[in-house]
N, C-alpha and C. Protein backbone atom coordinates (compact mmCIF):
# COMPACT_ATOMS: atom_id res chain seq x y z
N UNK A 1 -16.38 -61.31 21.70
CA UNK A 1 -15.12 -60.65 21.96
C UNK A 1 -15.03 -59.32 21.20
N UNK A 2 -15.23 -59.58 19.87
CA UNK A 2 -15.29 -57.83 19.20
C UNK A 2 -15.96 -57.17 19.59
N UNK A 3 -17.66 -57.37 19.99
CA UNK A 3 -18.62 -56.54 20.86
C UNK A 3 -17.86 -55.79 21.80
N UNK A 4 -17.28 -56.72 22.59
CA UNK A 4 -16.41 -56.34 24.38
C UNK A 4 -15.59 -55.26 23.84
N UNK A 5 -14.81 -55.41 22.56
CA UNK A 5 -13.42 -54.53 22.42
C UNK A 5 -13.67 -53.29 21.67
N UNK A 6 -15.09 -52.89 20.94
CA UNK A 6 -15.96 -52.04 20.33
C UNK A 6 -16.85 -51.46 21.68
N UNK A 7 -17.34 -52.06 22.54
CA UNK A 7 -17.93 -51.29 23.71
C UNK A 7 -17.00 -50.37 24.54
N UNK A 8 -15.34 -51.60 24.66
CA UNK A 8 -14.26 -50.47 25.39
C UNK A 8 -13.97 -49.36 24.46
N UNK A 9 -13.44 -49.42 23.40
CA UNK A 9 -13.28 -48.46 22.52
C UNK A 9 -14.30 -47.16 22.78
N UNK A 10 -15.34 -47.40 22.27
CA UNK A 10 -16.23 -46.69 22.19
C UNK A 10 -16.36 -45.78 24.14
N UNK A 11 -16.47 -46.37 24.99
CA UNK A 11 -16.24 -46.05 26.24
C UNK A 11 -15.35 -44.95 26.46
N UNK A 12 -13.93 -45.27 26.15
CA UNK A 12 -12.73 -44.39 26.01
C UNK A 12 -12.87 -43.51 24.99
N UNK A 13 -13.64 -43.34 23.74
CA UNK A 13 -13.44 -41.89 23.19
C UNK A 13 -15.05 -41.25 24.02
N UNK A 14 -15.48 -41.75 24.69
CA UNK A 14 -16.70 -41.13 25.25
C UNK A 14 -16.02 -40.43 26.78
N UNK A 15 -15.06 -41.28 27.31
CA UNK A 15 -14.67 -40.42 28.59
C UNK A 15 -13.69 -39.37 28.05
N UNK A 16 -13.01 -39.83 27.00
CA UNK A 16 -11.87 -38.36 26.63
C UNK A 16 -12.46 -37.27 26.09
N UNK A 17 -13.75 -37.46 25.54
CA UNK A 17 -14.28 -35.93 25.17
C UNK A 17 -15.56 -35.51 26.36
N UNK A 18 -15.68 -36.51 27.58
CA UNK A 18 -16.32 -35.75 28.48
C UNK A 18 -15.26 -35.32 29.34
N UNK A 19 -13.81 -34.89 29.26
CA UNK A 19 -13.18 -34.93 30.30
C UNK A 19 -12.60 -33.36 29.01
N UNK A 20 -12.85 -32.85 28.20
CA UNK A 20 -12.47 -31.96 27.37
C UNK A 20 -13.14 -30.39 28.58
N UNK A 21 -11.69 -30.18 28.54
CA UNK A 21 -12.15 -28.84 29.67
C UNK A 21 -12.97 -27.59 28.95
N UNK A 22 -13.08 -26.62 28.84
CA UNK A 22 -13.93 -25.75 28.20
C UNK A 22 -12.70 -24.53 27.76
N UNK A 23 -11.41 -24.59 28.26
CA UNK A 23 -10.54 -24.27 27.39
C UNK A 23 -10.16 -25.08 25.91
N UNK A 24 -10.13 -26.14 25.80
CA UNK A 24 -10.04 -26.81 24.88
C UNK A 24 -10.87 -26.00 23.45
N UNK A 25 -12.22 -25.64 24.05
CA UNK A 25 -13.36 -25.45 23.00
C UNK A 25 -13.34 -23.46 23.14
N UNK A 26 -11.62 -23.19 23.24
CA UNK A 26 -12.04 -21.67 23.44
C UNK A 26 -10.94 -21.45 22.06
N UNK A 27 -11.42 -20.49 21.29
CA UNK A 27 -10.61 -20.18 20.61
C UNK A 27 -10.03 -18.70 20.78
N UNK A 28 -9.00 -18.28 20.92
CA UNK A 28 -8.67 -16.69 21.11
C UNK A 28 -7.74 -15.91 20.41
N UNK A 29 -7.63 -14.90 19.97
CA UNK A 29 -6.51 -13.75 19.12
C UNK A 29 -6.58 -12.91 20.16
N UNK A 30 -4.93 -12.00 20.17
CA UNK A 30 -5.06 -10.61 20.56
C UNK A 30 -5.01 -9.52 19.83
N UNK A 31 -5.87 -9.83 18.69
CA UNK A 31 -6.05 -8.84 17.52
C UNK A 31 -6.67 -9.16 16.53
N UNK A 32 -7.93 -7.88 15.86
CA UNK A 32 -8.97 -7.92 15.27
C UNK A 32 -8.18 -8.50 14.14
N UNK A 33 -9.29 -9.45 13.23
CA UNK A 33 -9.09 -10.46 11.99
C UNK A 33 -8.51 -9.38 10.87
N UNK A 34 -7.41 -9.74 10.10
CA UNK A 34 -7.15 -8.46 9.15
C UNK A 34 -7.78 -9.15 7.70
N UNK A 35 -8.51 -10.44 7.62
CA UNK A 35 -8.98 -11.31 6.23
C UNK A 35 -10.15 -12.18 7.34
N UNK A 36 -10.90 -12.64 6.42
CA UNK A 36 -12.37 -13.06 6.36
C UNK A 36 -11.32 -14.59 6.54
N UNK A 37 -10.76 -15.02 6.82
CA UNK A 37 -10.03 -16.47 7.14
C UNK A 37 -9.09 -16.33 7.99
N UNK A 38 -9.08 -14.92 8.73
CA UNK A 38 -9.15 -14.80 10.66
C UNK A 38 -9.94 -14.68 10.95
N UNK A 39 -11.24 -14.31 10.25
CA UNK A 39 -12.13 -13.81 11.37
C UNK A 39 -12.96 -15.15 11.94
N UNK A 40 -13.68 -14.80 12.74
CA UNK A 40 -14.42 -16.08 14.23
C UNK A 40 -15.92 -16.22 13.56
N UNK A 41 -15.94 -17.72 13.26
CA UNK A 41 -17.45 -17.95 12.03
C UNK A 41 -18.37 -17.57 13.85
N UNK A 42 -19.83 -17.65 13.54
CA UNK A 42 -20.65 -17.57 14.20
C UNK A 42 -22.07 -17.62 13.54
N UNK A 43 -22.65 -18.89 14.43
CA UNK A 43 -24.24 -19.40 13.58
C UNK A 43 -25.27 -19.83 14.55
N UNK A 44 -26.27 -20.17 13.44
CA UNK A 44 -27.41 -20.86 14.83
C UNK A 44 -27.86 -22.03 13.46
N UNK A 45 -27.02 -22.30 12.36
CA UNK A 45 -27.66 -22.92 12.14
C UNK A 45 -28.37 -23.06 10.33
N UNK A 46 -29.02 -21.75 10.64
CA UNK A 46 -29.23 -20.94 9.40
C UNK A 46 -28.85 -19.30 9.13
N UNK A 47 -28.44 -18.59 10.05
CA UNK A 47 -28.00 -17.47 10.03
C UNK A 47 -26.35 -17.58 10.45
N UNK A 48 -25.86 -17.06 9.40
CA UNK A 48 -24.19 -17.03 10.34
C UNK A 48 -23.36 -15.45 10.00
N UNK A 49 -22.46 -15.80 10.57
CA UNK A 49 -21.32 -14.30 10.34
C UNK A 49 -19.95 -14.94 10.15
N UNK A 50 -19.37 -13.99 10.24
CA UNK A 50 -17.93 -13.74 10.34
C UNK A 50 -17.83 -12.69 11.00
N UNK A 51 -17.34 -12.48 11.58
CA UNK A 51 -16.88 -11.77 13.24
C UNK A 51 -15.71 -11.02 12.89
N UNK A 52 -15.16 -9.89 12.47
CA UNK A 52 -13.64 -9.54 12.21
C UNK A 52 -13.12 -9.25 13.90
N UNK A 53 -13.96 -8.50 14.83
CA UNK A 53 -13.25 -8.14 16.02
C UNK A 53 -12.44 -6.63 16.04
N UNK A 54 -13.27 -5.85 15.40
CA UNK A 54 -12.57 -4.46 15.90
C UNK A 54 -12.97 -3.69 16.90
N UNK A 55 -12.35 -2.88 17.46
CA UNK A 55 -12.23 -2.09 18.73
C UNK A 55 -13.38 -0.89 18.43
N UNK A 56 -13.12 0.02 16.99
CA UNK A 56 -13.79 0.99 17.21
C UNK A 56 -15.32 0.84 16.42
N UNK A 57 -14.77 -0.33 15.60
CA UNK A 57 -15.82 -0.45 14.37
C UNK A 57 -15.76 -1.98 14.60
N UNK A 58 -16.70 -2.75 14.01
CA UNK A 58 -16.61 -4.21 13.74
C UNK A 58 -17.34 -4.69 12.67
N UNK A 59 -16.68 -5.58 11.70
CA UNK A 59 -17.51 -5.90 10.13
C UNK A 59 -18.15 -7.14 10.78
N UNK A 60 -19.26 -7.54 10.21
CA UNK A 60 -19.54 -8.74 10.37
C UNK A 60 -20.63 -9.28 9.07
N UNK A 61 -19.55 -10.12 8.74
CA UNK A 61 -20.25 -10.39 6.95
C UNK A 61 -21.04 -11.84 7.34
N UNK A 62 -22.62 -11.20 6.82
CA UNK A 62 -23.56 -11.81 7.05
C UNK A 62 -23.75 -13.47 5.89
N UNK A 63 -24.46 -14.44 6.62
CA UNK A 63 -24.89 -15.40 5.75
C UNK A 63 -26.24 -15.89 5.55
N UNK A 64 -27.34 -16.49 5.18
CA UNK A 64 -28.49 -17.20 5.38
C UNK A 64 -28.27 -18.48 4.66
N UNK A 65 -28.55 -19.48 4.78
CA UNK A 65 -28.52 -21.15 4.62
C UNK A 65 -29.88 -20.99 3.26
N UNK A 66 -30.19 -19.77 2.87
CA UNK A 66 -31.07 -20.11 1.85
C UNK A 66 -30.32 -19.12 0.55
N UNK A 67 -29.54 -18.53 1.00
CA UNK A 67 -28.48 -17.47 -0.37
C UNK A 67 -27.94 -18.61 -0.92
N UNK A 68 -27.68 -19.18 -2.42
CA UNK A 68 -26.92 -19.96 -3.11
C UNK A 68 -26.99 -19.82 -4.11
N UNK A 69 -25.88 -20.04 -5.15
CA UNK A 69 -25.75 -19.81 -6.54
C UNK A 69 -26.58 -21.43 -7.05
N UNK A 70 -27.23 -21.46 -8.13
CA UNK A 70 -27.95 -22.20 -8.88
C UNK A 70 -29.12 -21.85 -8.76
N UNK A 71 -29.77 -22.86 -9.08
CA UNK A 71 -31.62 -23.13 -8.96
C UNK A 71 -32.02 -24.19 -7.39
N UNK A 72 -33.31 -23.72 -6.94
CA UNK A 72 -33.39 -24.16 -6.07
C UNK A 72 -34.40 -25.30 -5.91
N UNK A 73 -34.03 -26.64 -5.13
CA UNK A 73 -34.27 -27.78 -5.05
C UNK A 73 -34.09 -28.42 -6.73
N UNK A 74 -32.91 -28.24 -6.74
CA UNK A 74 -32.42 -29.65 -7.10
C UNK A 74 -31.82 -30.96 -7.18
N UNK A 75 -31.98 -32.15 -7.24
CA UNK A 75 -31.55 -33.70 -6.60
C UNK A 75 -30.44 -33.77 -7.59
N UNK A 76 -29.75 -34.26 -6.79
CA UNK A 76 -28.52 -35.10 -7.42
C UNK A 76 -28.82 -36.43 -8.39
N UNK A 77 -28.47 -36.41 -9.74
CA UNK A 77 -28.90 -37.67 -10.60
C UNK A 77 -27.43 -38.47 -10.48
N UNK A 78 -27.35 -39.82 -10.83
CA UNK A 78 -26.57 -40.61 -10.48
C UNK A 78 -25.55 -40.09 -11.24
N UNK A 79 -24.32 -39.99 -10.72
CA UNK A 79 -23.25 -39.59 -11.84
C UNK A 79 -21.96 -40.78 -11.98
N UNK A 80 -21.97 -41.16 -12.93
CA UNK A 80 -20.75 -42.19 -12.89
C UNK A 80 -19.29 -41.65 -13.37
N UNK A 81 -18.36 -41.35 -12.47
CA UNK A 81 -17.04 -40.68 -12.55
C UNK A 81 -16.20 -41.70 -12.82
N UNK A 82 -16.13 -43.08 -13.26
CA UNK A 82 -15.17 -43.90 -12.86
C UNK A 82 -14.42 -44.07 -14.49
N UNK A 83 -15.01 -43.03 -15.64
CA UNK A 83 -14.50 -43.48 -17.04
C UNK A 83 -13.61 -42.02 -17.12
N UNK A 84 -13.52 -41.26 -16.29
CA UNK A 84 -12.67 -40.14 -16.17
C UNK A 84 -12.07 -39.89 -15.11
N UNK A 85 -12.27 -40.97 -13.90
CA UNK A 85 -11.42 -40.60 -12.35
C UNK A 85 -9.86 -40.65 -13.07
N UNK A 86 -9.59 -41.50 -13.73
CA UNK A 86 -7.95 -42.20 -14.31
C UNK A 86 -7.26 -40.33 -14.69
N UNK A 87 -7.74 -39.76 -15.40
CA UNK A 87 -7.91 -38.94 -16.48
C UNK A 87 -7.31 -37.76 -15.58
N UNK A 88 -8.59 -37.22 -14.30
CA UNK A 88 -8.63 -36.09 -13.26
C UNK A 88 -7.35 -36.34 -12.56
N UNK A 89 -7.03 -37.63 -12.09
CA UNK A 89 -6.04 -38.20 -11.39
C UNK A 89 -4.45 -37.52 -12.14
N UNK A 90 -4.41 -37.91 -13.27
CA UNK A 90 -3.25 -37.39 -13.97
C UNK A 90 -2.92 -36.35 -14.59
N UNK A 91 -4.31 -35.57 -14.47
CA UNK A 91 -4.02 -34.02 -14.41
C UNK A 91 -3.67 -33.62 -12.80
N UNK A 92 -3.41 -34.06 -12.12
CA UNK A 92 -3.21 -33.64 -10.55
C UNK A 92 -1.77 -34.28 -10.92
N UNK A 93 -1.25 -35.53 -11.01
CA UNK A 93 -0.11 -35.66 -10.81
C UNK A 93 0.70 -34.77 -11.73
N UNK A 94 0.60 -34.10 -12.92
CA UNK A 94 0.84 -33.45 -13.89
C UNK A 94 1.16 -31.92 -13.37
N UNK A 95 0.66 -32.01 -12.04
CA UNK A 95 0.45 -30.68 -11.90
C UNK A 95 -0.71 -29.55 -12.60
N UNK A 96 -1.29 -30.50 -13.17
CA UNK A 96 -1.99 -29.37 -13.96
C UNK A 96 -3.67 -29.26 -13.20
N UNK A 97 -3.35 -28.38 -11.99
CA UNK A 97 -4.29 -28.56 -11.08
C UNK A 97 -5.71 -27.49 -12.06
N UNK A 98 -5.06 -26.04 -12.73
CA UNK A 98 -6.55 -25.45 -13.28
C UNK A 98 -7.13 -26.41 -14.18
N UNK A 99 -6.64 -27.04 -15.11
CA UNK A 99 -7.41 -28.06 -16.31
C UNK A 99 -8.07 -29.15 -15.29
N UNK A 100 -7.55 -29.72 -14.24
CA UNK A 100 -8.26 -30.59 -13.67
C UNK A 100 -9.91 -30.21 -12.88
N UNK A 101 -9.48 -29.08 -12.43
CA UNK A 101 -10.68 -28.07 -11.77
C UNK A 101 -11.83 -28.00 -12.69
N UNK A 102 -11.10 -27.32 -13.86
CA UNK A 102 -12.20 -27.00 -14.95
C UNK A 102 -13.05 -28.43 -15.69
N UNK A 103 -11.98 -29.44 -15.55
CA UNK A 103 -12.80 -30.87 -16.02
C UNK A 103 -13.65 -30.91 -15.35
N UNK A 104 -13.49 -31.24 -13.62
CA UNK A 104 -14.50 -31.90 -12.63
C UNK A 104 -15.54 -30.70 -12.72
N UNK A 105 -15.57 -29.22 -12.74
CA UNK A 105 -16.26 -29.00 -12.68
C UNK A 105 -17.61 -28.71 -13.94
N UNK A 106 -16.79 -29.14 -15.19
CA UNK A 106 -17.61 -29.30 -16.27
C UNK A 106 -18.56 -30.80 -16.42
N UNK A 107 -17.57 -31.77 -16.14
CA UNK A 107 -18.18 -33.05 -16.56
C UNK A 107 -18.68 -33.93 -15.10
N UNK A 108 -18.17 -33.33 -14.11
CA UNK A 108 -18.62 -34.44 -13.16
C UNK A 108 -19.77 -33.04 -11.99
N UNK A 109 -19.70 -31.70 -11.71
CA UNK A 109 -20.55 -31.27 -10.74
C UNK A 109 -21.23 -29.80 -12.11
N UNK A 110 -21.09 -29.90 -13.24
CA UNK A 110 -21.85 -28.81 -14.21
C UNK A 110 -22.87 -28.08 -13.01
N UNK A 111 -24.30 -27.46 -13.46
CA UNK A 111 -24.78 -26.49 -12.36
C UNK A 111 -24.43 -26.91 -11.61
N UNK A 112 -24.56 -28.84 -10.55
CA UNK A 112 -25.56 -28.58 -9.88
C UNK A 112 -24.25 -28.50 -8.57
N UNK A 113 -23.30 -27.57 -8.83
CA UNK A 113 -22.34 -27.51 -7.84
C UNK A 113 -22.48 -26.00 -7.22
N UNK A 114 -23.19 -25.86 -6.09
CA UNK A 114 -23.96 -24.53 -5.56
C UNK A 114 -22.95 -24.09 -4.21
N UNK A 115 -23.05 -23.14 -4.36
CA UNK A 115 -22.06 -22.66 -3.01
C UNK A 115 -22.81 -21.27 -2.58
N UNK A 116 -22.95 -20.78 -1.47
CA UNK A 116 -23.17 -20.11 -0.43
C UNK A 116 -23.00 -19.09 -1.10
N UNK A 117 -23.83 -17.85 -0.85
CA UNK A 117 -23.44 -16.41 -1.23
C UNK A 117 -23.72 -15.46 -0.51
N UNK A 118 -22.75 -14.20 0.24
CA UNK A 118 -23.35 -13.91 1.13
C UNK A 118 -24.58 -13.03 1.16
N UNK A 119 -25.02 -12.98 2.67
CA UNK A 119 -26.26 -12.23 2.90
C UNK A 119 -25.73 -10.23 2.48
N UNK A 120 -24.84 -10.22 3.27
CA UNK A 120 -24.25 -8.72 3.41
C UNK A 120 -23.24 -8.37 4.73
N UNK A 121 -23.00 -7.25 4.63
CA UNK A 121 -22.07 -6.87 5.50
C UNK A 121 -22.80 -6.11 6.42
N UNK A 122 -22.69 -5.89 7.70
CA UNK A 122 -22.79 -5.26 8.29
C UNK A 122 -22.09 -4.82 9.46
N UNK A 123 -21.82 -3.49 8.80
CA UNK A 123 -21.01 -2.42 9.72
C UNK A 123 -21.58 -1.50 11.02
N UNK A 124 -21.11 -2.34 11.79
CA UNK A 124 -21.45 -1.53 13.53
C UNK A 124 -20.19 -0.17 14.01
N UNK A 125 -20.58 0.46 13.82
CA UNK A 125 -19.68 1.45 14.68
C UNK A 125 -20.20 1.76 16.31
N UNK A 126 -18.94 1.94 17.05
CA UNK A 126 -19.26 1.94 18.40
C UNK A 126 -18.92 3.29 19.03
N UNK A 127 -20.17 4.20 19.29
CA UNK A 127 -19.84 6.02 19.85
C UNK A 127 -19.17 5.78 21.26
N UNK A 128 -18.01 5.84 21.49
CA UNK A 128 -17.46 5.84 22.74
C UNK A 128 -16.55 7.08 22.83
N UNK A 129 -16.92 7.67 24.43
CA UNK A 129 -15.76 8.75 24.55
C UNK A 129 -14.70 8.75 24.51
N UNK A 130 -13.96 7.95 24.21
CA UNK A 130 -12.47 7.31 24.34
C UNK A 130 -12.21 7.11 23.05
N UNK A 131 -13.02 7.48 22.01
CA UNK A 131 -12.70 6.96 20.48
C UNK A 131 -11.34 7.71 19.75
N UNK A 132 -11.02 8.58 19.89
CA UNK A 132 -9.83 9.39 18.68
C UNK A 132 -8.94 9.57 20.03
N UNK A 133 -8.98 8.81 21.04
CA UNK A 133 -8.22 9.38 21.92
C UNK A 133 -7.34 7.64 22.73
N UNK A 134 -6.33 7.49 23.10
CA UNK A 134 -6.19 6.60 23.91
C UNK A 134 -5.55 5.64 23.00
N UNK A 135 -4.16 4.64 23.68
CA UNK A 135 -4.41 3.68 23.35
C UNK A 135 -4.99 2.13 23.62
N UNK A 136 -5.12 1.03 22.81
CA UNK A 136 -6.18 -0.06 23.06
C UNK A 136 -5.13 -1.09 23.76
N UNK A 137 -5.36 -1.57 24.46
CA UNK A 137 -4.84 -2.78 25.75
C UNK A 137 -5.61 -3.46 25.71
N UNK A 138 -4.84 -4.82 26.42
CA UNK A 138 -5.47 -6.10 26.77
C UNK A 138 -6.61 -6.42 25.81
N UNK A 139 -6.12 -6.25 24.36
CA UNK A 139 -7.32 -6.67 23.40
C UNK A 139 -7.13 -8.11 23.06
N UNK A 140 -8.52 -8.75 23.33
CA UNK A 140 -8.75 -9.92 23.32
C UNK A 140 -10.25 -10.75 22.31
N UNK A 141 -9.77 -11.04 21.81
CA UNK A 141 -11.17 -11.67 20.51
C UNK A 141 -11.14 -13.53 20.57
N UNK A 142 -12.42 -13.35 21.39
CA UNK A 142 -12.32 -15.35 21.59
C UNK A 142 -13.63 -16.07 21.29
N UNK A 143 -13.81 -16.79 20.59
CA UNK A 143 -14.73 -17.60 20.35
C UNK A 143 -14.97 -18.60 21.84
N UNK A 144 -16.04 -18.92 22.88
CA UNK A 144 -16.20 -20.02 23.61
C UNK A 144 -17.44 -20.78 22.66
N UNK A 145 -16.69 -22.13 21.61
CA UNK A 145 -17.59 -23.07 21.19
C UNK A 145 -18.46 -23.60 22.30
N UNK A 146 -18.10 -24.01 23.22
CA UNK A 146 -19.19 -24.30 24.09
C UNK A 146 -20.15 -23.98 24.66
N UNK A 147 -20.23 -22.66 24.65
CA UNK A 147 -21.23 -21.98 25.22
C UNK A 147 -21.61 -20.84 23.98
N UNK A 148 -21.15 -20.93 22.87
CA UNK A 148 -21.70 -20.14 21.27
C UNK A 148 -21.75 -18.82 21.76
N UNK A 149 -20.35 -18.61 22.25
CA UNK A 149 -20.61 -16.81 22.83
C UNK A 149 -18.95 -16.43 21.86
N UNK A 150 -19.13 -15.27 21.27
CA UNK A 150 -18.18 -14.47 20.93
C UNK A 150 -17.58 -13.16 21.40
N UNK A 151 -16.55 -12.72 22.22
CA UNK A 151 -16.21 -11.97 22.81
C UNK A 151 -15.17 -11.04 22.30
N UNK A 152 -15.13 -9.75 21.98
CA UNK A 152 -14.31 -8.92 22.10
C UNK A 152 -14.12 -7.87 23.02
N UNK A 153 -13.10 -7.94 23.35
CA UNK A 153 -12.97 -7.23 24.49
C UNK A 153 -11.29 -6.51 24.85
N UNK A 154 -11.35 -5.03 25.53
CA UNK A 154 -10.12 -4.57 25.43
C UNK A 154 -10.14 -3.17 26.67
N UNK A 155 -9.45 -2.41 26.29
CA UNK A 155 -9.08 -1.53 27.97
C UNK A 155 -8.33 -0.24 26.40
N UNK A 156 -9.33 0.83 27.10
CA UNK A 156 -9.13 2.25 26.66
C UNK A 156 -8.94 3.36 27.72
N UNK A 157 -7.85 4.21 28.11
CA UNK A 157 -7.93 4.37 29.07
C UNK A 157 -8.41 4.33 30.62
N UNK A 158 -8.13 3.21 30.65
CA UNK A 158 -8.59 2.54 32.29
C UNK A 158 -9.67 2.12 32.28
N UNK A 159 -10.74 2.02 30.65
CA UNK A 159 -12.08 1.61 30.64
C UNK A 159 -12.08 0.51 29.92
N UNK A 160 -12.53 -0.59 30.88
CA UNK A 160 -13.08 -1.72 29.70
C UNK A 160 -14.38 -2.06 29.09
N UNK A 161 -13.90 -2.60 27.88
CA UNK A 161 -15.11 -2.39 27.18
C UNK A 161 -15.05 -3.82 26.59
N UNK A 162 -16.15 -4.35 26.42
CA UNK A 162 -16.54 -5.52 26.56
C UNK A 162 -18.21 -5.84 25.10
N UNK A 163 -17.87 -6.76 24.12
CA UNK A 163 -18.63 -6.84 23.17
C UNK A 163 -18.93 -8.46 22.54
N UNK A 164 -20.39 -8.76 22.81
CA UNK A 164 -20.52 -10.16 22.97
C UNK A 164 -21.71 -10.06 21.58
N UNK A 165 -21.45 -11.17 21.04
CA UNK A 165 -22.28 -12.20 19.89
C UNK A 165 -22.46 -13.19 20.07
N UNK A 166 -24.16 -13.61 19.94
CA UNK A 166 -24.38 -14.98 20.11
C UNK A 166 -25.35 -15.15 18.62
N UNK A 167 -25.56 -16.42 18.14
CA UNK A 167 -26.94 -16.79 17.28
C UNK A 167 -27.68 -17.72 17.80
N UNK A 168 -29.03 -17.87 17.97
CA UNK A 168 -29.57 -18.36 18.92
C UNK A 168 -30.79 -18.93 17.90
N UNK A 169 -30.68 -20.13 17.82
CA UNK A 169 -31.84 -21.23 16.67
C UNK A 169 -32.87 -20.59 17.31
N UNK A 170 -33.35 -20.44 18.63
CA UNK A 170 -34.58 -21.00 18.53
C UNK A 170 -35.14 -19.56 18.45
N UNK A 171 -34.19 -18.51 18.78
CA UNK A 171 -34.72 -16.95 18.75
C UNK A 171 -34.50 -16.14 17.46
């Protein structure tokens, strides 16, 4: 009987995300990112960006899956948190969220707590005759997750102009 009611289950979240239209997986703004937490991530994996979406210029701050702060290849040794979870806990209810930060990150993740650093920025400028002149319409900046395409796109005097990003693993 649990088999039967774990096979339906399982059945029904398998038809509701094959029935997920390809709007679902579109994300869109009508205006370039003004912070790096608007802008549209984009990867393959090991290379990624951030996408800001401008009209005349566009930033796109680079990543690689091998940039990280620490030393490289190191394993996690067993760490036992359970004689200071009580401790971290009541600096959070305390409010005292920086002392709690600075504990966990002294006594429970010291180095081996590594985070991402970026690759660089890179700035595209785009020579168009329409540049110091005109204003920008129908500007549109959309991520399609499903198909790993990034689109900006907009209308400068009666011209559209159209600007696509993909990252591609295997290329």
């Amino acid at each position: 009987m649990k088999k039967g009611l774990l096979s339906l289950f399982l059945l029904s979240l398998l038809s509701r995300s094959a029935r997920k239209s390809d709007a679902d997986l579109l994300l869109w703004y009508d205006k370039p990112a003004a912070s790096w937490n608007e802008a549209l991530p984009l990867g393959n994996g090991r290379l990624g960006a951030m996408c800001f979406g401008g009209a005349d210029a566009e930033l796109l701050q680079l990543n690689d899956n091998t940039l990280y702060s620490g030393e490289p290849k190191i394993e996690w040794e067993e760490l036992d948190i359970s004689s200071s979870f009580d401790t971290v806990v009541g600096m959070l209810r305390a409010e005292q969220y920086t002392e709690a930060n600075a504990f966990v990150q002294k006594n429970w993740l010291e180095r081996l707590h590594q985070n991402y650093q970026p690759l660089g920025d890179l700035h595209l400028r785009f020579n168009s005759n329409d540049r110091d002149g005109g204003e920008i319409t129908d500007y549109r900046r959309e991520l399609d997750i499903a198909n790993s395409l990034l689109t900006v796109s907009y209308r400068r005097n009666g011209a559209l102009y159209t600007h696509e990003y993909f990252a591609s693993h295997p290329d």
